[in-house]
C-alpha atoms as a PDB file:
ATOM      1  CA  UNK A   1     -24.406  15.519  22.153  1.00  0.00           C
ATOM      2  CA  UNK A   2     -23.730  14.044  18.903  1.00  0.00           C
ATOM      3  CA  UNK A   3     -21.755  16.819  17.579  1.00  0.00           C
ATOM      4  CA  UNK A   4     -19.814  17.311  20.877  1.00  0.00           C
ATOM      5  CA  UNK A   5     -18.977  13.531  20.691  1.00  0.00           C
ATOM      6  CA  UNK A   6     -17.573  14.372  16.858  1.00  0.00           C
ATOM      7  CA  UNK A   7     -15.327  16.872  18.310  1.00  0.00           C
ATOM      8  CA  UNK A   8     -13.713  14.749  20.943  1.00  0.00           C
ATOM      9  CA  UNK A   9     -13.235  12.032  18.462  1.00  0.00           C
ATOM     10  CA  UNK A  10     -11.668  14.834  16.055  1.00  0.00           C
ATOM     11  CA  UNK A  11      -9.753  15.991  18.855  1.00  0.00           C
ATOM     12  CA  UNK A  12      -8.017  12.812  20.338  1.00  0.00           C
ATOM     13  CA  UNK A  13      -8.063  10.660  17.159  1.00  0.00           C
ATOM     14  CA  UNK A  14      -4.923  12.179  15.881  1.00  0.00           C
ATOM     15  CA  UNK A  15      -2.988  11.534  19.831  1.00  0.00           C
ATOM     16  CA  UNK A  16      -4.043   8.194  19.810  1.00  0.00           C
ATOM     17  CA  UNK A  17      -2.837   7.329  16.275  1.00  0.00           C
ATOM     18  CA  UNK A  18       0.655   9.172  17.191  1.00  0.00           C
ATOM     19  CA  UNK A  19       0.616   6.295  20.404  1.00  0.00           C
ATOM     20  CA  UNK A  20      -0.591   3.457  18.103  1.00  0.00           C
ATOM     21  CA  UNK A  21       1.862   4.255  15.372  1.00  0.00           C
ATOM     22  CA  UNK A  22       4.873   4.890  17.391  1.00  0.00           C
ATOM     23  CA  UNK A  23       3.833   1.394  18.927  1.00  0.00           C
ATOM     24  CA  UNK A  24       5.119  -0.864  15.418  1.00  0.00           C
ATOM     25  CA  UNK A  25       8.021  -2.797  16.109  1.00  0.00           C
ATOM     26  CA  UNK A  26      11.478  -1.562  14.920  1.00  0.00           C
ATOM     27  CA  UNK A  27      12.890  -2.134  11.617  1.00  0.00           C
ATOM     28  CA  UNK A  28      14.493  -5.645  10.625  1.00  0.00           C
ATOM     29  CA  UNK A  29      16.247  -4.868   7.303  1.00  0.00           C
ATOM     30  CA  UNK A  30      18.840  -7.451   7.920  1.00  0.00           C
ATOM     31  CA  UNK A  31      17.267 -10.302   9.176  1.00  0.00           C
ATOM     32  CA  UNK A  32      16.976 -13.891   7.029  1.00  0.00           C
ATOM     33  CA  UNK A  33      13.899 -13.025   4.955  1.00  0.00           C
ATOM     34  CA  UNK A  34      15.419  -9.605   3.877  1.00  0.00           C
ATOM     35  CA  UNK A  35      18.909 -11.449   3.368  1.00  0.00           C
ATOM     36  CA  UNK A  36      16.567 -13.705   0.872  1.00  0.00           C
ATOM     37  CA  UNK A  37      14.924 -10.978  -0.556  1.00  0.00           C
ATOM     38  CA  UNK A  38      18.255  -9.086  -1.405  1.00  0.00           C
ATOM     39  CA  UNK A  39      20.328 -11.880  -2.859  1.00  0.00           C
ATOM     40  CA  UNK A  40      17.068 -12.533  -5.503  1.00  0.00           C
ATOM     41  CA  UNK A  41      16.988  -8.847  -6.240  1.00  0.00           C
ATOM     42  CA  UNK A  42      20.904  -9.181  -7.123  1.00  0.00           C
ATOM     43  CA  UNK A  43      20.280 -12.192  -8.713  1.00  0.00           C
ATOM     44  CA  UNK A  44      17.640 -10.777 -11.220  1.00  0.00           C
ATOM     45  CA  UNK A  45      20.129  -7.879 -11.403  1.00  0.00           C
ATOM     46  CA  UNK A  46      22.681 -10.042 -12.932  1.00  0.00           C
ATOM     47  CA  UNK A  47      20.269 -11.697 -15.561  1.00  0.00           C
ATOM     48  CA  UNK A  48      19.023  -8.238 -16.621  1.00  0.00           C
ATOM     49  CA  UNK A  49      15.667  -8.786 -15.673  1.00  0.00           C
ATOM     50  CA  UNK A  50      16.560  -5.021 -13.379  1.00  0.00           C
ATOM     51  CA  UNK A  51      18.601  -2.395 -14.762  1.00  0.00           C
ATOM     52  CA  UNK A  52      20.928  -0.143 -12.719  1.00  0.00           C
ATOM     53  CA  UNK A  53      18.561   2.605 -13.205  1.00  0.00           C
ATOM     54  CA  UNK A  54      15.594   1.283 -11.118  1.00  0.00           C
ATOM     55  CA  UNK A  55      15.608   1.286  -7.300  1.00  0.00           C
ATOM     56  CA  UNK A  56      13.580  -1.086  -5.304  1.00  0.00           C
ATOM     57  CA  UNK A  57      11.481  -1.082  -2.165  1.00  0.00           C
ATOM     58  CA  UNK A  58      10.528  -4.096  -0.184  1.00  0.00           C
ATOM     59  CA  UNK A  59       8.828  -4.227   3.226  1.00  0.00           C
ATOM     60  CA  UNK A  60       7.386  -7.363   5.124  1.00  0.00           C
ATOM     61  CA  UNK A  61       5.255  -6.572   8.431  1.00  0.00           C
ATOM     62  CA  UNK A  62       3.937  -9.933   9.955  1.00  0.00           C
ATOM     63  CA  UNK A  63       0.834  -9.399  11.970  1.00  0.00           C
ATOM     64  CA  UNK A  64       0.894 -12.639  13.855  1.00  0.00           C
ATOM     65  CA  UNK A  65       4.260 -11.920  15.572  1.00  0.00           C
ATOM     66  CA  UNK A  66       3.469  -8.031  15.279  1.00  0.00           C
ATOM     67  CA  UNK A  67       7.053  -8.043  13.780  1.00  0.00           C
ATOM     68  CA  UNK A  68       9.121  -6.207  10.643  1.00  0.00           C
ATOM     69  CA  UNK A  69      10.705  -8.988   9.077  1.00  0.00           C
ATOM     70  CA  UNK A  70      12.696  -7.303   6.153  1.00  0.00           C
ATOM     71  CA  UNK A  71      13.137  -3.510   5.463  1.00  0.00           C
ATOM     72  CA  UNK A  72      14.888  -2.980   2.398  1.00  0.00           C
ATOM     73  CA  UNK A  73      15.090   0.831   1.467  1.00  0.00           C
ATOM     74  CA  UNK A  74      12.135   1.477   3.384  1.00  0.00           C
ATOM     75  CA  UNK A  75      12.579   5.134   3.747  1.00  0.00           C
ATOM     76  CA  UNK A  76      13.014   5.868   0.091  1.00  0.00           C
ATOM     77  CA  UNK A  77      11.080   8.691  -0.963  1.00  0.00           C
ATOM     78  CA  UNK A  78       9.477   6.816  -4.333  1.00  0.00           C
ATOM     79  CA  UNK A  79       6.771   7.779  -7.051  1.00  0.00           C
ATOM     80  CA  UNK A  80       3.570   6.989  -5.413  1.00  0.00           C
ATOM     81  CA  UNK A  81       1.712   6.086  -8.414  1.00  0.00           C
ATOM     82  CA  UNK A  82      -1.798   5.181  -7.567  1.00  0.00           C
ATOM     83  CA  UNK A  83      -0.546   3.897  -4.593  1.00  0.00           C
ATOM     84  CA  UNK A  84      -0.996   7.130  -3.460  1.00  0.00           C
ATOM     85  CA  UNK A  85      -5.045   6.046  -3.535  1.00  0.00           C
ATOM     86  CA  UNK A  86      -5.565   4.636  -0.399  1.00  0.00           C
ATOM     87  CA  UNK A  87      -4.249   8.109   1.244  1.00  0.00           C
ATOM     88  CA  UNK A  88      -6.734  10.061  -0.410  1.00  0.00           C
ATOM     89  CA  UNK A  89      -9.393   7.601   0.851  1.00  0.00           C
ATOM     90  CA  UNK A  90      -7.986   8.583   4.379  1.00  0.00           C
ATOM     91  CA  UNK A  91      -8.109  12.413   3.883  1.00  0.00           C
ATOM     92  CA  UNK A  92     -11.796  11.590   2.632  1.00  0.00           C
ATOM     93  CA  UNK A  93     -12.933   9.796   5.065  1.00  0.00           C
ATOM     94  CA  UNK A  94     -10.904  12.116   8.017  1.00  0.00           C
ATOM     95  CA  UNK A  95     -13.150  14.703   6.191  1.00  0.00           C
ATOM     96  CA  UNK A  96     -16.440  12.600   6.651  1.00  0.00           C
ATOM     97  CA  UNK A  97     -15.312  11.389  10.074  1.00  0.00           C
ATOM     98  CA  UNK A  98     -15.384  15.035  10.627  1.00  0.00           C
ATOM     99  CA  UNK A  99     -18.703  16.099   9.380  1.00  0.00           C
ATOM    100  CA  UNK A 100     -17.328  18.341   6.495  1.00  0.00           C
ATOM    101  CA  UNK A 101     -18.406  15.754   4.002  1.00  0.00           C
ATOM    102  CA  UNK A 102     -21.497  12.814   3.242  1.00  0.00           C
ATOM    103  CA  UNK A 103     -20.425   9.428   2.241  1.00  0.00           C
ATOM    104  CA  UNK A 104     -23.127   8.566   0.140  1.00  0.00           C
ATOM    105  CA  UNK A 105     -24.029   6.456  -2.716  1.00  0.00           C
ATOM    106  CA  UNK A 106     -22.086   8.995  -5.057  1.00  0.00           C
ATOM    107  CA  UNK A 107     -18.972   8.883  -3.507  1.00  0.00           C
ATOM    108  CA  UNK A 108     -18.533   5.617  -2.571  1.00  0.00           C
ATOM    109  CA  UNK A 109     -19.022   4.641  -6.061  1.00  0.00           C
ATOM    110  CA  UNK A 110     -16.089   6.778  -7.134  1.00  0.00           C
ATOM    111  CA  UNK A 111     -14.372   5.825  -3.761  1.00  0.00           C
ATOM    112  CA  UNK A 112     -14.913   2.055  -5.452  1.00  0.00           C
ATOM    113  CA  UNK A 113     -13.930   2.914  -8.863  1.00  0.00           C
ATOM    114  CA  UNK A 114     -10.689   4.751  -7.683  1.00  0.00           C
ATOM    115  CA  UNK A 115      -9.573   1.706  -5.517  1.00  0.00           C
ATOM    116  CA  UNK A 116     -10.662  -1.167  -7.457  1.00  0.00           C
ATOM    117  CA  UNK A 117     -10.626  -0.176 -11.212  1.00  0.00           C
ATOM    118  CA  UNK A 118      -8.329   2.529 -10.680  1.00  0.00           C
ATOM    119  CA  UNK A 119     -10.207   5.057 -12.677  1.00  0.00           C
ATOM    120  CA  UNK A 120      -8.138   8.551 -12.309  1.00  0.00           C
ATOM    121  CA  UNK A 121     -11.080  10.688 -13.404  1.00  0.00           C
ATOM    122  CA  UNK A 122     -12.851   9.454 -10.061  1.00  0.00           C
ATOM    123  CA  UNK A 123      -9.661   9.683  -7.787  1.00  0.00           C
ATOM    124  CA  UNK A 124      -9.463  13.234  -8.770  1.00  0.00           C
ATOM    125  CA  UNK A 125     -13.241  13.898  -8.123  1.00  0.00           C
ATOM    126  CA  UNK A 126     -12.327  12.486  -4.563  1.00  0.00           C
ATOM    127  CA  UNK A 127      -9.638  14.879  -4.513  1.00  0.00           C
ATOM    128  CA  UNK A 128     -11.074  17.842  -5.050  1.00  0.00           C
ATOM    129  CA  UNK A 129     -13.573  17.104  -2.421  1.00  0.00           C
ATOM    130  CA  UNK A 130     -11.198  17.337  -0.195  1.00  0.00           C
ATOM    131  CA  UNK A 131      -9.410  20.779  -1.748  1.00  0.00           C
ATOM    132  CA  UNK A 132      -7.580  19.308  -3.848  1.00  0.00           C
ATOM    133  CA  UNK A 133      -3.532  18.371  -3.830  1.00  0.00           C
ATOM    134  CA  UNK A 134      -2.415  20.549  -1.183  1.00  0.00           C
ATOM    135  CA  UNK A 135      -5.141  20.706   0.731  1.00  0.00           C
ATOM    136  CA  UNK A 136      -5.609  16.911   1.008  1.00  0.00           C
ATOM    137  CA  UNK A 137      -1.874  16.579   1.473  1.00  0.00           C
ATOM    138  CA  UNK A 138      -2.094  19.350   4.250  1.00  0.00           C
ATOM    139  CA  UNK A 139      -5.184  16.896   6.025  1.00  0.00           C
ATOM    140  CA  UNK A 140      -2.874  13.481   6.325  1.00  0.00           C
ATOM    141  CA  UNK A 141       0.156  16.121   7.505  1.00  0.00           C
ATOM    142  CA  UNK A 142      -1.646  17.662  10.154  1.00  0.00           C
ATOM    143  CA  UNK A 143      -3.763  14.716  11.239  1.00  0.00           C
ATOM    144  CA  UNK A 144      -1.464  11.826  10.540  1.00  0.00           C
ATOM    145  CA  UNK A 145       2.067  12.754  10.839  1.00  0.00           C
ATOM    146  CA  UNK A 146       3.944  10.099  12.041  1.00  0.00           C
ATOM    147  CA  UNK A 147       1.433   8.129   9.359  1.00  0.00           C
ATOM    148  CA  UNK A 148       3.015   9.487   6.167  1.00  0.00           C
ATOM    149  CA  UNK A 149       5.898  11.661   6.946  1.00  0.00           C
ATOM    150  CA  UNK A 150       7.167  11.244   2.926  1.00  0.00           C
ATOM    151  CA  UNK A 151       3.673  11.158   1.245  1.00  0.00           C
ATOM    152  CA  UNK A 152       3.552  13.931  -1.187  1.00  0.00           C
ATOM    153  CA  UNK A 153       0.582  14.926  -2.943  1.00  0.00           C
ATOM    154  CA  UNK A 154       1.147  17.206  -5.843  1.00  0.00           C
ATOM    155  CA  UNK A 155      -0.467  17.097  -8.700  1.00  0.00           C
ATOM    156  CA  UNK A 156      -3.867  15.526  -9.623  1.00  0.00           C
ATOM    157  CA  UNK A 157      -3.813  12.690 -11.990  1.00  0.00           C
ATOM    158  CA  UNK A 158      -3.750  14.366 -15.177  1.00  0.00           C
ATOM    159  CA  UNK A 159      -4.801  12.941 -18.731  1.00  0.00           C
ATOM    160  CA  UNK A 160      -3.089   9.205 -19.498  1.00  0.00           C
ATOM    161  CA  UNK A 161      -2.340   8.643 -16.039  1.00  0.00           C
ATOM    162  CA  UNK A 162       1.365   9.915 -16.477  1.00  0.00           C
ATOM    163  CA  UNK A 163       1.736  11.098 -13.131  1.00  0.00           C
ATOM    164  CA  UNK A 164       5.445  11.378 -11.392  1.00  0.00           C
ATOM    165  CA  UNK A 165       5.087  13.512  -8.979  1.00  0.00           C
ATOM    166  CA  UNK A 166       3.129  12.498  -6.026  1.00  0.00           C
ATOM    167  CA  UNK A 167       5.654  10.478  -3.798  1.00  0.00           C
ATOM    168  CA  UNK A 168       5.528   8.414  -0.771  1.00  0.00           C
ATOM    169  CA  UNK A 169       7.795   5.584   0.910  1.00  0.00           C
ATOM    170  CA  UNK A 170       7.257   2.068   1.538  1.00  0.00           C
ATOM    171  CA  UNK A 171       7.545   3.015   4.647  1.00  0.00           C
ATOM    172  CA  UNK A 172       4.907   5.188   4.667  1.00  0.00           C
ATOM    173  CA  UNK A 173       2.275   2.111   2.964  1.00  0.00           C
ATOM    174  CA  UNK A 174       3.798   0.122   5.750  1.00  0.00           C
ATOM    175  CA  UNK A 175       2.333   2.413   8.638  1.00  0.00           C
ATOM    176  CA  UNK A 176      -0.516   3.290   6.748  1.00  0.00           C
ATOM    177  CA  UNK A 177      -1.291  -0.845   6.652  1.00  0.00           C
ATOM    178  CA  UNK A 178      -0.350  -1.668   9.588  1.00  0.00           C
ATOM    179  CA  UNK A 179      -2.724   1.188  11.032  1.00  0.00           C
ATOM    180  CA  UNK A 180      -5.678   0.035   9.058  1.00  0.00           C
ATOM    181  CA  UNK A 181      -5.705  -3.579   9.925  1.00  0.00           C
ATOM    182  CA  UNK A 182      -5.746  -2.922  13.656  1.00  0.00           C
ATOM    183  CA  UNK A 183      -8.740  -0.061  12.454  1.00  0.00           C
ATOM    184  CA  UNK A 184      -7.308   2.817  13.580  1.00  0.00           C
ATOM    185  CA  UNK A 185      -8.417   4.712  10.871  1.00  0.00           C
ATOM    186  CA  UNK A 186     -11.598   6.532   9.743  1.00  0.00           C
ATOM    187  CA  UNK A 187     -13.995   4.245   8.189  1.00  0.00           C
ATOM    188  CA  UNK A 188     -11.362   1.563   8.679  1.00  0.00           C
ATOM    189  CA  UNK A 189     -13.929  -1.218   7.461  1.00  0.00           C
ATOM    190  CA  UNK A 190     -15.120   0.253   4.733  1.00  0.00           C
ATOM    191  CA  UNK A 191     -11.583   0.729   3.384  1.00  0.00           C
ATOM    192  CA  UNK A 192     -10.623  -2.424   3.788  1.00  0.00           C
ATOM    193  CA  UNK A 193     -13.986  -3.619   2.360  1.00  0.00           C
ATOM    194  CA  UNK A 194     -13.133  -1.509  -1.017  1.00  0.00           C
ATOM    195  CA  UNK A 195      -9.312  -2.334  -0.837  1.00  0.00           C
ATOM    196  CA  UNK A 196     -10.618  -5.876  -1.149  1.00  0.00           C
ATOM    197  CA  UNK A 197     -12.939  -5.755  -4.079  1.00  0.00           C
ATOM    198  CA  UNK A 198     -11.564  -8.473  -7.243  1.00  0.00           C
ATOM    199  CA  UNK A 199      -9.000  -6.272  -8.910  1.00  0.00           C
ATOM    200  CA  UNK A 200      -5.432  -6.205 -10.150  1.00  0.00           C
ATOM    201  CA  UNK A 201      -2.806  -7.387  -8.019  1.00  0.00           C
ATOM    202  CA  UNK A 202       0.801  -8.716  -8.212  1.00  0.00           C
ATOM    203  CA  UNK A 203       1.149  -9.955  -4.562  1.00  0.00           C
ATOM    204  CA  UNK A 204      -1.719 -12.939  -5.199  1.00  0.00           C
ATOM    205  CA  UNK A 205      -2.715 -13.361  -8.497  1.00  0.00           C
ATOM    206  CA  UNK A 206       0.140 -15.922 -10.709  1.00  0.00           C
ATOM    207  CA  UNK A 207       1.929 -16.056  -7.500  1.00  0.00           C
ATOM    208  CA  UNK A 208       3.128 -19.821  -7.368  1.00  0.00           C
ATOM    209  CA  UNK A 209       2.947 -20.560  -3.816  1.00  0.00           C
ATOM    210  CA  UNK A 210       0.128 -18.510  -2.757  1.00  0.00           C
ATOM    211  CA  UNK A 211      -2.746 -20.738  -2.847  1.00  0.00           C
ATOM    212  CA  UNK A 212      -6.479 -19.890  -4.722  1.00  0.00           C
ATOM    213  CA  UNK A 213      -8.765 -18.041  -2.494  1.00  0.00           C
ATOM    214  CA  UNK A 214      -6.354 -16.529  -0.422  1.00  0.00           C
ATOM    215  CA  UNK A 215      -7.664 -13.225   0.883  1.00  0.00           C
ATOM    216  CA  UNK A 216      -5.646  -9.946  -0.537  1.00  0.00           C
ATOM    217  CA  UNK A 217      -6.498  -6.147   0.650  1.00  0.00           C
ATOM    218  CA  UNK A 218      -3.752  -3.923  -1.791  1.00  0.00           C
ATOM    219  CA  UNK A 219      -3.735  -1.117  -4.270  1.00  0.00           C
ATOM    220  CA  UNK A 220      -1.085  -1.228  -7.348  1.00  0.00           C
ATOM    221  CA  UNK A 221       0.582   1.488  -8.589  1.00  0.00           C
ATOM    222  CA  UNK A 222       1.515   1.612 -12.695  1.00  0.00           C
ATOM    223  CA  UNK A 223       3.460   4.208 -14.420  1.00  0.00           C
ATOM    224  CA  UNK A 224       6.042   4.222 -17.095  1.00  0.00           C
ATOM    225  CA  UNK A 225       8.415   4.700 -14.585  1.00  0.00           C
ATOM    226  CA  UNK A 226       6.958   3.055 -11.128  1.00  0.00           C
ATOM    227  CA  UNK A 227       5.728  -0.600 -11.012  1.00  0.00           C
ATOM    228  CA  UNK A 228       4.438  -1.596  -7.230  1.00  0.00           C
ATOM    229  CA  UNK A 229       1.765  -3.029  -4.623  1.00  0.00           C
ATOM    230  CA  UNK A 230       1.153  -2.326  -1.164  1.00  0.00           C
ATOM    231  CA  UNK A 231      -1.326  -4.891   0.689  1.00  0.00           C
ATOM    232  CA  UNK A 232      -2.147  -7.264   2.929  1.00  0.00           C
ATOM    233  CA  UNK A 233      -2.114 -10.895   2.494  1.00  0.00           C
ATOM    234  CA  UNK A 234      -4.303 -13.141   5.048  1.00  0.00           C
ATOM    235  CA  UNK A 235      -2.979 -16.794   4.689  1.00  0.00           C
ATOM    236  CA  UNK A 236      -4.603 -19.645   5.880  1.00  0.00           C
ATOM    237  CA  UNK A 237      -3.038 -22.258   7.955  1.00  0.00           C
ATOM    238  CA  UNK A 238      -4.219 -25.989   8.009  1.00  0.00           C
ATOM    239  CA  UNK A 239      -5.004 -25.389  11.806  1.00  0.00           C
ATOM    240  CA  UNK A 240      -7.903 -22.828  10.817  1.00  0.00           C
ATOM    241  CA  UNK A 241      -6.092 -19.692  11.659  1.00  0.00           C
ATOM    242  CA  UNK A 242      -5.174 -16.856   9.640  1.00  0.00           C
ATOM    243  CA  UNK A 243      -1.581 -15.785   9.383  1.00  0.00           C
ATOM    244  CA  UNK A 244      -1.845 -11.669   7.472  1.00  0.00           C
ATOM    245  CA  UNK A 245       1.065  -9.773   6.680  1.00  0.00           C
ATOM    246  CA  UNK A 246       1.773  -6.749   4.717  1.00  0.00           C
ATOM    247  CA  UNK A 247       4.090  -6.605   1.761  1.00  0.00           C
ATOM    248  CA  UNK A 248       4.764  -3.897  -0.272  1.00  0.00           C
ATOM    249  CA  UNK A 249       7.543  -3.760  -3.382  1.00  0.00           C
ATOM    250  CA  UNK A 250       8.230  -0.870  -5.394  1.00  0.00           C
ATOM    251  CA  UNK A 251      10.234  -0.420  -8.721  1.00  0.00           C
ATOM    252  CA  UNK A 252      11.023   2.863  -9.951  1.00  0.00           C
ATOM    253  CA  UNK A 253      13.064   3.419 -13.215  1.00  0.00           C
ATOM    254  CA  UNK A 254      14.602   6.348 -13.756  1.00  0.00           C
ATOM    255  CA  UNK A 255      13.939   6.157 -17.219  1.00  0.00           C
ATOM    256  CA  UNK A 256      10.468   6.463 -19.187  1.00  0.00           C
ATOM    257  CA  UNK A 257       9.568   3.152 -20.418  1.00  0.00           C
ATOM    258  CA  UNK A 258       6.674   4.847 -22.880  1.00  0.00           C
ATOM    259  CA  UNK A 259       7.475   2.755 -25.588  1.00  0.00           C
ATOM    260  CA  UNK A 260       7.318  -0.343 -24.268  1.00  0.00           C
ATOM    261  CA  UNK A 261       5.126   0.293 -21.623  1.00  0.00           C
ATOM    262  CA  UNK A 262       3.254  -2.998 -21.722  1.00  0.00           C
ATOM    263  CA  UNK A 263       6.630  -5.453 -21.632  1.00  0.00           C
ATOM    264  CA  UNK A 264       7.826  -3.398 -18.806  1.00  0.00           C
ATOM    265  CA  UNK A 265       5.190  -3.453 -16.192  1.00  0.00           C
ATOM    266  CA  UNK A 266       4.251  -6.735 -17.190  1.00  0.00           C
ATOM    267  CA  UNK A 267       7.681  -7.748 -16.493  1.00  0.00           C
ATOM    268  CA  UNK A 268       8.652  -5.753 -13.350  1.00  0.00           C
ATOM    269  CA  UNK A 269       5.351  -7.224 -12.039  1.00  0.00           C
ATOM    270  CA  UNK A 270       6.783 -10.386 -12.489  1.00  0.00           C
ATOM    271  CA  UNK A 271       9.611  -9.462 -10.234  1.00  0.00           C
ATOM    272  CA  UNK A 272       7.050  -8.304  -7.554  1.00  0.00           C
ATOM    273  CA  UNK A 273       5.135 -11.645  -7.572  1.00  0.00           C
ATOM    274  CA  UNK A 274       8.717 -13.505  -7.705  1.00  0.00           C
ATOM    275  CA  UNK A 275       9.510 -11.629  -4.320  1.00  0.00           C
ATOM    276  CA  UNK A 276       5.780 -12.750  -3.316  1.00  0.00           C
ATOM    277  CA  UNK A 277       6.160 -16.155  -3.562  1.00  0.00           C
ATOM    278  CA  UNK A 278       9.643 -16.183  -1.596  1.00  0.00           C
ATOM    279  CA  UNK A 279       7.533 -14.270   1.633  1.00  0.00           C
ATOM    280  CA  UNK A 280       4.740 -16.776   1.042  1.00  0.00           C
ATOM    281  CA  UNK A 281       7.386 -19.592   1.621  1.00  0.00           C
ATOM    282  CA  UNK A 282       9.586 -17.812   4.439  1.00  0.00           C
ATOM    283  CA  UNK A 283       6.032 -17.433   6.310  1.00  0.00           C
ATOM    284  CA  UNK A 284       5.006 -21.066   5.637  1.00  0.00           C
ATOM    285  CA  UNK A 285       8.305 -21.910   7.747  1.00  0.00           C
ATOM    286  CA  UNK A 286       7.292 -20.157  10.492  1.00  0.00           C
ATOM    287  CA  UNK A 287       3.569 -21.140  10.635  1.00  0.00           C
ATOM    288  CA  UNK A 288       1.496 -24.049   9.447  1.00  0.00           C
ATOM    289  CA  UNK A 289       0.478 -22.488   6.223  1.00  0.00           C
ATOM    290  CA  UNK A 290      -1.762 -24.100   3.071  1.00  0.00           C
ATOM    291  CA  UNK A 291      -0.599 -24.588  -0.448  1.00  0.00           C
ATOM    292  CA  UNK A 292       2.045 -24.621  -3.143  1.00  0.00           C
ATOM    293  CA  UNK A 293       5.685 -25.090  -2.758  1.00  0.00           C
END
């Protein structure tokens, strides 16, 4: 009975997510937040703080209104980065959800050490569990299309951490968010449990209006050539209620920045927190939010 119930779930899982998915609100890439968003871009632009050669990706999806509220090159195929990570923990888990794999003590500590620590060596031991780049790329296609229609999975990680080549859109972290909030997704819990573990961010952390404690589910994504975060933010409003929404920014340069690797992502960060704090205070306008200015 127990394997029979497997199979239907296998069977109907992918349907449903089609109907879920297809269910998120159009885009709303010119309304006021976006407008905001755009102008500060332009703005940093003109001070040099972004060069001509990198492209940004911004996307705001507010769960209380179940509304896009900016879209800004959304549908850019981008380097993924280890943004990427959060996919393979869906292939993974799709896998265990399955019955092809165990999650056991073993893999969910490399399933914690790719999310929260980032450690490449144990995102491509999840990886090959599930066959590696292709195959894993071939699970989300054929199980989650409308999920991650740009995702492209490549190449493992290889030594440094210099990958390019895997590619997605902030579109694509959008859906893939939006999705795993509502727990629509394998072992939705537990990713959002490991997603939430103290690590790096740039959507929280030195983000002036966000205030301390503030709840954060994200993965980064740092190359030489790709600075981002995709994640959700739960803020809480002085009435006791909690206000999440997604945000996800992406810089890509077309340029390597190897030799001053450290200025650059430090300072491209910067920009990501920047646009951060200017969601934080377009959402405090619309609901009764805590903290900063």
């Amino acid at each position: 009975m127990t394997n029979q119930l497997s199979l239907l779930r296998g069977f109907f899982l992918p349907f449903l997510l089609l109907f879920f998915i297809a269910a998120v609100p159009g885009r709303a890439d010119d309304g006021p937040l976006a407008t905001k968003i755009d102008s500060h871009i332009k703005s940093l632009r003109a001070q040099g703080k972004l060069r001509g050669y990198e492209r940004t990706a911004w996307i705001v999806y507010d769960f209380t209104s179940g509304r896009e509220i900016a879209n800004i090159n959304g549908s850019s195929q981008l380097q993924a980065a280890s943004m990427i990570k959060p996919f393979l923990a869906l292939a993974f888990f799709h896998e265990v959800e399955a019955g092809r794999l165990i999650y056991g003590s073993t893999s969910r500590r490399h399933m914690e050490l790719m999310i929260q620590k980032s450690n490449n060596e144990s995102t491509n031991w999840v990886m090959r569990q599930t066959g590696g780049p292709a195959k894993t790329e071939e699970i989300l296609k054929r199980n989650y299309p409308e999920l991650c229609p740009q995702i492209r999975i490549v190449e493992y990680i290889p030594d440094g951490g210099r990958t390019y080549r895997n590619e997605g859109s902030a579109e694509d972290y959008g859906r893939f968010l939006h999705a795993l909030w509502y727990r629509r997704l394998p072992k939705s819990d537990e990713m959002l449990r490991v997603m939430g573990l103290p690590g790096s961010d740039r959507l929280y952390t030195r983000v002036k209006s966000v205030p301390t404690g503030t709840r954060v589910y994200n993965k980064t994504g740092s190359t030489a050539m790709c600075c981002g975060d995709m994640g959700i933010v739960v803020a809480e409003g002085r009435d006791g209620k909690k206000y999440p929404y997604a945000l996800i920014g992406i810089i890509e340069s077309s340029r390597r920045n190897n030799s001053n690797y450290s200025s650059w992502i430090s300072s491209r960060a910067n920009v990501i927190r920047s646009v951060s704090n200017l969601v934080y205070q377009e959402m405090k306008k619309r609901y009764p939010l805590a903290g900063g200015g």
